[in-house]
N, C-alpha and C. Protein backbone atom coordinates (compact mmCIF):
# COMPACT_ATOMS: atom_id res chain seq x y z
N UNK A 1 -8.95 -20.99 -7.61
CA UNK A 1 -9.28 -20.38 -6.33
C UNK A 1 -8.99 -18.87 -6.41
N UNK A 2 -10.01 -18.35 -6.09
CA UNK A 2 -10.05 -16.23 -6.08
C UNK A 2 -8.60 -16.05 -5.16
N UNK A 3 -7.86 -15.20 -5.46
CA UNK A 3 -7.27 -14.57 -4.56
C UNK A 3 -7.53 -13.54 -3.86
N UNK A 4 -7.79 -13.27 -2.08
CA UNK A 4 -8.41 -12.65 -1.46
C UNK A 4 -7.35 -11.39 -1.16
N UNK A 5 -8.18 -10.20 -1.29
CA UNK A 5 -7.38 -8.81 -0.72
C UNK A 5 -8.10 -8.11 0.49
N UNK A 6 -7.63 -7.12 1.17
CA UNK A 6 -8.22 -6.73 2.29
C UNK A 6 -9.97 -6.39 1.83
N UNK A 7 -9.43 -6.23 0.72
CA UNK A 7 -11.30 -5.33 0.40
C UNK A 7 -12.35 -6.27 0.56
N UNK A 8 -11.79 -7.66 0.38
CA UNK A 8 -12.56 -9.04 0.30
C UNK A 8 -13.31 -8.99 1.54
N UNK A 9 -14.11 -8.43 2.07
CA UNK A 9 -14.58 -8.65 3.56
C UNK A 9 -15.50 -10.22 3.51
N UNK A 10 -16.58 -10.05 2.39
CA UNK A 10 -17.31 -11.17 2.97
C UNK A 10 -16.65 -12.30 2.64
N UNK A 11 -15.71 -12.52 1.57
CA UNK A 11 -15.12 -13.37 1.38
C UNK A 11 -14.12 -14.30 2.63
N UNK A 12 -13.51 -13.26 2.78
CA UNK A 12 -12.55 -13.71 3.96
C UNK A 12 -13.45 -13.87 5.26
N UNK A 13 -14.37 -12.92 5.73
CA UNK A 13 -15.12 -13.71 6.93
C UNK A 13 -15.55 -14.99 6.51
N UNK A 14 -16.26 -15.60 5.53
CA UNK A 14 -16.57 -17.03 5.75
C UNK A 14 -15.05 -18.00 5.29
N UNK A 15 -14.12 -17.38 4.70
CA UNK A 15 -12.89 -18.15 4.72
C UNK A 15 -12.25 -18.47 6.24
N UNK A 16 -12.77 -17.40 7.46
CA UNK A 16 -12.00 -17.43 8.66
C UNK A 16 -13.52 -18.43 8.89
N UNK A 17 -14.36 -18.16 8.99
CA UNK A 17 -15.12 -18.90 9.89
C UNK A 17 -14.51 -20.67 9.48
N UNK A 18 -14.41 -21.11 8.44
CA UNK A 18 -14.36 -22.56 8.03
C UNK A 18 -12.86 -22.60 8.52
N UNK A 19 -11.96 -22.08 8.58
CA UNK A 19 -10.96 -22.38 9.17
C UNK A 19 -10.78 -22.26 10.80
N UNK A 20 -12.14 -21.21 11.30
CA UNK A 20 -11.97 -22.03 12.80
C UNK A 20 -13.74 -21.76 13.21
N UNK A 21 -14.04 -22.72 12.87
CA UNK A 21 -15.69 -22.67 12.95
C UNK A 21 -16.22 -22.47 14.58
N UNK A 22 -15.53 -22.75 15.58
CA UNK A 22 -15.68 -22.61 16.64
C UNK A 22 -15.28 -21.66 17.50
N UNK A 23 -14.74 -20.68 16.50
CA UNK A 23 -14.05 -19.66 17.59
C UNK A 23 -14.55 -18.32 17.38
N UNK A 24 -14.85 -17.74 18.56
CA UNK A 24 -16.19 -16.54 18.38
C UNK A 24 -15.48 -15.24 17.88
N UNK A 25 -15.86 -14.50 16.96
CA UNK A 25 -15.07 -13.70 16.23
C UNK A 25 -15.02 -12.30 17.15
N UNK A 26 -16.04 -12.27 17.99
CA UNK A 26 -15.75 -11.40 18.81
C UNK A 26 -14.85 -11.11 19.87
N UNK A 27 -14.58 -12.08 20.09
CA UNK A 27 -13.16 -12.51 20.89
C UNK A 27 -12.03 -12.37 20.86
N UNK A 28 -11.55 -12.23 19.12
CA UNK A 28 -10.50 -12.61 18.47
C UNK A 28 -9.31 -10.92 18.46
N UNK A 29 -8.74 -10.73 19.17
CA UNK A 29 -7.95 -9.38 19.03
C UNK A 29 -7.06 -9.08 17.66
N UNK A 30 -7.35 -7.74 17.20
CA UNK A 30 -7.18 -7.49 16.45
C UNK A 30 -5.68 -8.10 15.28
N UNK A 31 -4.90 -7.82 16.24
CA UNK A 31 -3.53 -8.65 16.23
C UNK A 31 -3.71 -10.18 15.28
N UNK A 32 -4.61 -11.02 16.28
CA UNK A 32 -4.84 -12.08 16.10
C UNK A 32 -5.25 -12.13 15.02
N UNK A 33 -6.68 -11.71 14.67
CA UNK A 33 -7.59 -11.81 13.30
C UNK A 33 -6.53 -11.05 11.87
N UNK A 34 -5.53 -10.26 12.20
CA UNK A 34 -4.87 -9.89 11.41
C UNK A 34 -3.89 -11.07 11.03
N UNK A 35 -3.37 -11.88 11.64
CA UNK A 35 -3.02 -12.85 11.75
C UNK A 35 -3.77 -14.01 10.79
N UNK A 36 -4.23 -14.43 11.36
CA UNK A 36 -5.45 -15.63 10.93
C UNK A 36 -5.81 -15.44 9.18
N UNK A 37 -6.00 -14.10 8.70
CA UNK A 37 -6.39 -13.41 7.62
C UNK A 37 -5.37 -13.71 6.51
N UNK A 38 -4.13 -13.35 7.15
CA UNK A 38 -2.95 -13.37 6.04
C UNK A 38 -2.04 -14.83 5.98
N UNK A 39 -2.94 -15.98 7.46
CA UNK A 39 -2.27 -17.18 6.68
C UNK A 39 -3.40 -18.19 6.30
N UNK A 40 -4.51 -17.41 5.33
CA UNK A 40 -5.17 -18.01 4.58
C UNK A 40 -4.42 -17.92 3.47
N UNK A 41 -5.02 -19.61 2.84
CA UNK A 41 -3.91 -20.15 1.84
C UNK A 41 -4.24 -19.20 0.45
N UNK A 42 -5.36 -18.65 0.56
CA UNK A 42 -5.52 -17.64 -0.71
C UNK A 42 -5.61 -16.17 -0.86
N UNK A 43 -5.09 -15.38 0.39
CA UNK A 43 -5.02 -14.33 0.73
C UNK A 43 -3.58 -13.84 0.10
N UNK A 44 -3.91 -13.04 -0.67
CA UNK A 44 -2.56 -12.56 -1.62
C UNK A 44 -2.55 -10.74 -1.70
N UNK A 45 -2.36 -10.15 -0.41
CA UNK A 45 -2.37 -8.83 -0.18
C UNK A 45 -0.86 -8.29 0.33
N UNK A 46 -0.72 -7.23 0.17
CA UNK A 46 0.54 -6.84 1.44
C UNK A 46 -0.40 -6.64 2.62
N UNK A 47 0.72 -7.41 3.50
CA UNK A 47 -0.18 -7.42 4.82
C UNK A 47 0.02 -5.88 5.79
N UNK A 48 0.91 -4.79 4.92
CA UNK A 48 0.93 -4.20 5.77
C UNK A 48 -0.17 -2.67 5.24
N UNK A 49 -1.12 -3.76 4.15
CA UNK A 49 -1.87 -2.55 3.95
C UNK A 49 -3.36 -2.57 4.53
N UNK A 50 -3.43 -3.46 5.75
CA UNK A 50 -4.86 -3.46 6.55
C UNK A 50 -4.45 -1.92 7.29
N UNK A 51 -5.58 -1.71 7.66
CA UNK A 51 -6.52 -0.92 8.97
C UNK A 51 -7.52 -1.44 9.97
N UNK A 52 -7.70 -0.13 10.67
CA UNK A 52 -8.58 -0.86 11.56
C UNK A 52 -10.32 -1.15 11.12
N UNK A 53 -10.53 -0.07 9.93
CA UNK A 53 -11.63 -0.22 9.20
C UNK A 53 -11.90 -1.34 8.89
N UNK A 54 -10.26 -1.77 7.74
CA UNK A 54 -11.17 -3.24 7.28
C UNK A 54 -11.15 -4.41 8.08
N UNK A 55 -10.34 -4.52 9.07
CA UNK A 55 -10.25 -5.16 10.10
C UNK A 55 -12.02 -5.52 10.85
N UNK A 56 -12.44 -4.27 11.22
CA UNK A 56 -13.71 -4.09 11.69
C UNK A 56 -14.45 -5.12 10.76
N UNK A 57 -14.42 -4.25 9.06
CA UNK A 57 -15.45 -4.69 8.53
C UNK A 57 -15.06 -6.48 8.07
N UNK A 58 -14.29 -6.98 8.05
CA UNK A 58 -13.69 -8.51 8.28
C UNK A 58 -14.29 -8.99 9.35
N UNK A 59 -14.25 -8.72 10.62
CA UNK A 59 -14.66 -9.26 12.07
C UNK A 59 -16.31 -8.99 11.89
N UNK A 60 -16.71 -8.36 11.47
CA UNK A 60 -18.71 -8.60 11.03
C UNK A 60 -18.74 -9.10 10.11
N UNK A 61 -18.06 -9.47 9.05
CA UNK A 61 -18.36 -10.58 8.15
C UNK A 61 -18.33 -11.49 8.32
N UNK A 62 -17.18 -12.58 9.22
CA UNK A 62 -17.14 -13.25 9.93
C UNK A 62 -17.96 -13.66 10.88
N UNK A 63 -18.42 -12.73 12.05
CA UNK A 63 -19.65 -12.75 12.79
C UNK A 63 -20.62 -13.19 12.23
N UNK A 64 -21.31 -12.38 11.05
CA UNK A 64 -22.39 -13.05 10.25
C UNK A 64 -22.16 -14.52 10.05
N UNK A 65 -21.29 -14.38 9.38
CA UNK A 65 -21.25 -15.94 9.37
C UNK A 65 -21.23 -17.39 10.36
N UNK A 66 -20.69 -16.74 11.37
CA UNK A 66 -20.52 -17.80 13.04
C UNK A 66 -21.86 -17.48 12.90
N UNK A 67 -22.98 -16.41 13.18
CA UNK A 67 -24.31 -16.78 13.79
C UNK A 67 -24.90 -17.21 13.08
N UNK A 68 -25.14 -17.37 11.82
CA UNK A 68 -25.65 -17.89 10.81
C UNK A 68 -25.45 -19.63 10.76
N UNK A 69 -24.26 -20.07 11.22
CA UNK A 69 -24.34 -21.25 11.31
C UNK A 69 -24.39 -21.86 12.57
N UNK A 70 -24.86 -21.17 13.56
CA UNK A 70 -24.76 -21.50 14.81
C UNK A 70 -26.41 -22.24 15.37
């Protein structure tokens, strides 16, 4: 299994979507999705090296992915 880092955007958006396939990523406050990100079981980053950039670009990768399977 890859180990995921912040740079991982598309990776980790469809890792968040399958871990909560129902929950609209637009919704999700930043806090939260920062959250959600670092207790994926293959996310192996320091968590205190996000921003709000990759944050952003995580929450549209994710998105893509919720509408895509919607």
């Amino acid at each position: 299994m890859k180990k995921l880092t912040w740079s991982d955007f598309e990776d980790i958006g469809i890792e968040l979507y399958e871990a909560h396939p129902t929950l609209d990523p637009l919704a999700v406050r930043f806090t939260d999705l920062h959250r959600h990100i670092t207790e994926l079981a293959n996310f192996d980053d320091d968590p205190a090296a996000s921003n709000e950039a990759k944050l952003e670009a995580i929450q549209m990768a994710w998105l893509e992915e919720f509408k895509d399977n919607q």
